[in-house]
Protein backbone atom coordinates (compact mmCIF):
# COMPACT_ATOMS: atom_id res chain seq x y z
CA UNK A 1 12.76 -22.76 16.17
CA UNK A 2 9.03 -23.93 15.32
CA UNK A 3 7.89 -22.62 11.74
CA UNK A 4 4.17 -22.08 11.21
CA UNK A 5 3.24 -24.01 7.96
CA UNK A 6 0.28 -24.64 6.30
CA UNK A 7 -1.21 -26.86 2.93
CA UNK A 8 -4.52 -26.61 1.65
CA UNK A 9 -6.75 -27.78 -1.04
CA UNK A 10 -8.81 -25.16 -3.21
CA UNK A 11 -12.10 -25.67 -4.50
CA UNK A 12 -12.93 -23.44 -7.43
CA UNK A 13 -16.19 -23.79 -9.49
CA UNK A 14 -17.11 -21.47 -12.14
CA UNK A 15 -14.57 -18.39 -10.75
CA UNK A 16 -15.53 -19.14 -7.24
CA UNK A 17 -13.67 -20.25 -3.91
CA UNK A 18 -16.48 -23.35 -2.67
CA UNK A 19 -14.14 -24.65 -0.36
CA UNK A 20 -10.63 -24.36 1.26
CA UNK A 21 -9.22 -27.63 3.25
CA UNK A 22 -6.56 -27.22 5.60
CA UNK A 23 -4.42 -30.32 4.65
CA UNK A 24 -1.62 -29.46 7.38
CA UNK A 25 -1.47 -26.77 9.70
CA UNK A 26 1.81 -26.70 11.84
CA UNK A 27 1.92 -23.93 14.35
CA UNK A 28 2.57 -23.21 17.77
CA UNK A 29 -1.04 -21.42 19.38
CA UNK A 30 -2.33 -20.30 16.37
CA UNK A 31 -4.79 -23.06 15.31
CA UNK A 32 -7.73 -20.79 15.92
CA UNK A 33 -6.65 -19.07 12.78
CA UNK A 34 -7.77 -21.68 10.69
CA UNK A 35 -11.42 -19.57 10.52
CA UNK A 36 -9.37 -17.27 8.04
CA UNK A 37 -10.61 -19.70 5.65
CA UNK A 38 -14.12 -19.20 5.87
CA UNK A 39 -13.33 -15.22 5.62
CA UNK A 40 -11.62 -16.04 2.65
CA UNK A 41 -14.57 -17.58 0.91
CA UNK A 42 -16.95 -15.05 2.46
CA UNK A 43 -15.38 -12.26 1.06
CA UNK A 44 -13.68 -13.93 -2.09
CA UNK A 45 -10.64 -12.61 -1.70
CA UNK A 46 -7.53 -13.52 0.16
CA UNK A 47 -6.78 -10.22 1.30
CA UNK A 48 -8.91 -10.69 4.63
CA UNK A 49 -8.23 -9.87 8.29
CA UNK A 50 -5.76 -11.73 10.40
CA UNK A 51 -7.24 -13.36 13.36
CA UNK A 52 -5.80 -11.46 16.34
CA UNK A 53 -3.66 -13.45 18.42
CA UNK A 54 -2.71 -15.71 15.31
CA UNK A 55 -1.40 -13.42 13.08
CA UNK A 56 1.40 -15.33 11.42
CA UNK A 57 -0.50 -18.20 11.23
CA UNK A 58 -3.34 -16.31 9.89
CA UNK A 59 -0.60 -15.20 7.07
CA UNK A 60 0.54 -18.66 6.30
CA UNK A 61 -2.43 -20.04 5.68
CA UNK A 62 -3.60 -16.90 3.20
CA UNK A 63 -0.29 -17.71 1.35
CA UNK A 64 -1.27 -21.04 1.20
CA UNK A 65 -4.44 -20.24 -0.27
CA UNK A 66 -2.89 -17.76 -2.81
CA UNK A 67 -0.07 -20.59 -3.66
CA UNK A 68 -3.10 -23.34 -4.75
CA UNK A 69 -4.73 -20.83 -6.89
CA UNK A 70 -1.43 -20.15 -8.73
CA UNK A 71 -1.02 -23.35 -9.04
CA UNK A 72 -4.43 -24.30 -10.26
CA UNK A 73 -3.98 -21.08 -12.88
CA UNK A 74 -0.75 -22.67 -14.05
CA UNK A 75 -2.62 -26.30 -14.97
C-alpha cells in the first residue's frame, strides 16, 4: 500500500503565509494537488478547497502546512 505524504517549508513574515515549499510530495496521481499551496496563501487560510481528482493528496499537504505552523508557534 502507497501512502500519500507530504513536507513543506513555511514562510511567515509579519502574520503572513509568503511562501509554502513542497519539500517531498509522495503520492500516487495526485501531484497536481500541489496548487493547494498557492490557494493556501491566496486565501490565508488552510481551510481551502481540495483539488478534485487529488483529494487525499490535497489533504496531506494542508496538514502539512498546518503541522509547520504549529511547529513554528511552538519555537
Amino acid at each position: 500500500m502507497d501512502f500519500v505524504y507530504a513536507k513543506v517549508e513555511v514562510t511567515v513574515q509579519n502574520g503572513v503565509i509568503t511562501n509554502i515549499d513542497i519539500l517531498e510530495h509522495k503520492n500516487r496521481r495526485g501531484s497536481h494537488a500541489e496548487v493547494v499551496v498557492d490557494r493556501i496563501i491566496e486565501e490565508q487560510k488552510i481551510d481551502v478547497d481540495a483539488v478534485s481528482g487529488a483529494t487525499n493528496s490535497s489533504i496531506v499537504i494542508k496538514k502539512a502546512v498546518e503541522n509547520a505552523l504549529t511547529e513554528k508557534n511552538r519555537k
